[in-house]
Protein backbone atom coordinates (compact mmCIF):
# COMPACT_ATOMS: atom_id res chain seq x y z
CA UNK A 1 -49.00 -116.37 -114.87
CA UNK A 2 -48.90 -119.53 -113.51
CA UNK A 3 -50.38 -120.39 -110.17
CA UNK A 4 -48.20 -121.36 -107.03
CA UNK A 5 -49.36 -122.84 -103.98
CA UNK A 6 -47.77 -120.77 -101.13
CA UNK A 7 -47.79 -121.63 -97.16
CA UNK A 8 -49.91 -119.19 -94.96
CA UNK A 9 -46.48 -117.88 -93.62
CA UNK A 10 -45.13 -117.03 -97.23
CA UNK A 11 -47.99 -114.96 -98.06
CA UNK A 12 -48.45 -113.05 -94.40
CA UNK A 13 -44.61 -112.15 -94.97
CA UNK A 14 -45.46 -110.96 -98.20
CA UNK A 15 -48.62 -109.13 -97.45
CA UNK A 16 -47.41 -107.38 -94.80
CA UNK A 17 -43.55 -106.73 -96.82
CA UNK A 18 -45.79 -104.87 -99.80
CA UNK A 19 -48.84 -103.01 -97.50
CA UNK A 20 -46.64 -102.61 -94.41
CA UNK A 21 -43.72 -101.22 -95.66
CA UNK A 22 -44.44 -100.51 -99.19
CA UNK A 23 -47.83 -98.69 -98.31
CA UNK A 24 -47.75 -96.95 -95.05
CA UNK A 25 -44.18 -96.69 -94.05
CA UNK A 26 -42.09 -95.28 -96.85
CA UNK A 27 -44.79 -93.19 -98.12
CA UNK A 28 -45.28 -91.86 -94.40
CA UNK A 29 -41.31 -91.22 -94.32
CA UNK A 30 -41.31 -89.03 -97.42
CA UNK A 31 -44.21 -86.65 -96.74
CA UNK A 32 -42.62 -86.11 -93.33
CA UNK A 33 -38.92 -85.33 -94.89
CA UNK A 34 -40.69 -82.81 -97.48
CA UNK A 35 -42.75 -81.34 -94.50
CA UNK A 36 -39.49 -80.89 -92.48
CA UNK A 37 -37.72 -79.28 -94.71
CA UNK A 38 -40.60 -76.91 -95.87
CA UNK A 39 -40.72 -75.51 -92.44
CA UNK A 40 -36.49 -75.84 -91.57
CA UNK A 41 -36.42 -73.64 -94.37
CA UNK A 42 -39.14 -71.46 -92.70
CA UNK A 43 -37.86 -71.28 -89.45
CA UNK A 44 -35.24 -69.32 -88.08
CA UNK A 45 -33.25 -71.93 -86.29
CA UNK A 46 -32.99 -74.61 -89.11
CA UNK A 47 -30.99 -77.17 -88.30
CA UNK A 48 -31.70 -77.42 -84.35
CA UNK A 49 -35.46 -77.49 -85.34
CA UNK A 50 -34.72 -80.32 -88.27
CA UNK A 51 -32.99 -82.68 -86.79
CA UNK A 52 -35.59 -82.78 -83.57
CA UNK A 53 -38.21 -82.95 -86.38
CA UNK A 54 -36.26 -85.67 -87.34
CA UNK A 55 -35.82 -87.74 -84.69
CA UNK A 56 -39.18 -87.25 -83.45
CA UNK A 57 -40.48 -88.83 -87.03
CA UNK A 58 -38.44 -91.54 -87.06
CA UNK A 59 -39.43 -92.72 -83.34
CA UNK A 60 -42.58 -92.08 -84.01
CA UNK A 61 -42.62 -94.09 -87.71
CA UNK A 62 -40.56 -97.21 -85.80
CA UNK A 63 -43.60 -96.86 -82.93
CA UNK A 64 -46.17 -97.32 -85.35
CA UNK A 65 -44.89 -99.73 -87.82
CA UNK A 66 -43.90 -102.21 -84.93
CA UNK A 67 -48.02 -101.26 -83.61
CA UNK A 68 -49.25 -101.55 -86.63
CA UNK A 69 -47.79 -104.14 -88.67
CA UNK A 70 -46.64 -106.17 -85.80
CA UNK A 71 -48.64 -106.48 -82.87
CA UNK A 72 -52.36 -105.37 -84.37
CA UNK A 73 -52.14 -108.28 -86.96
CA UNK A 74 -50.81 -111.11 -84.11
CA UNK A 75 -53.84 -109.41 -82.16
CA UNK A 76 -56.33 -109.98 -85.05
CA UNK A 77 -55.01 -113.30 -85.84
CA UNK A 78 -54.71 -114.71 -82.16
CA UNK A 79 -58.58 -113.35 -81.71
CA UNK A 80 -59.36 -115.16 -84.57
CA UNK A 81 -57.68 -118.55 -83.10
CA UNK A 82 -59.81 -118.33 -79.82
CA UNK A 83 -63.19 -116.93 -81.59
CA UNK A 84 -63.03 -119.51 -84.23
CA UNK A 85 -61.60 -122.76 -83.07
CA UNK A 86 -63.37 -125.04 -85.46
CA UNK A 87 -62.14 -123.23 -88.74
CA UNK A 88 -58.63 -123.52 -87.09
CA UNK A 89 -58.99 -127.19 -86.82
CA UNK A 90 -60.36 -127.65 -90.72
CA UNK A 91 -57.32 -125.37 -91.96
């Protein structure tokens, strides 16, 4: 494989493409769509009690993702900016 310089912005949209989405979201959507049907099929009142499971999980996955792959890494990275001002300048 041959190697391919790549701006800072190319790989941080990459990164966070395959461990954002790739690793915590999807994943995180799956388990939660096998864990509400396990218990719609439990419950007496299916449907009423999936589709609140639903929406709850979904709110609750778009929540997090923009928390966690959005606004923690700017956090991290703008900390890093004012911490570290020299290795921002030699960058």
């Amino acid at each position: 494989m041959a190697y391919r310089p790549l701006g800072a912005a190319a790989i941080l949209r990459r990164n966070l493409l395959i461990y954002g989405a790739g690793g915590i979201v999807i994943p995180f959507i799956g388990i939660k769509i096998i864990d509400v049907l396990i218990n719609a099929c439990i419950s007496s009142n299916a449907m009423k009690t999936l589709l609140s499971e639903l929406k709850t999980s979904l709110v609750l996955t778009i929540v997090l993702a923009v928390l966690l792959c959005g606004a923690y890494p700017v956090a991290v990275w703008a900390g890093a900016q004012l911490l570290f001002p020299r290795q921002r300048a030699a960058a």
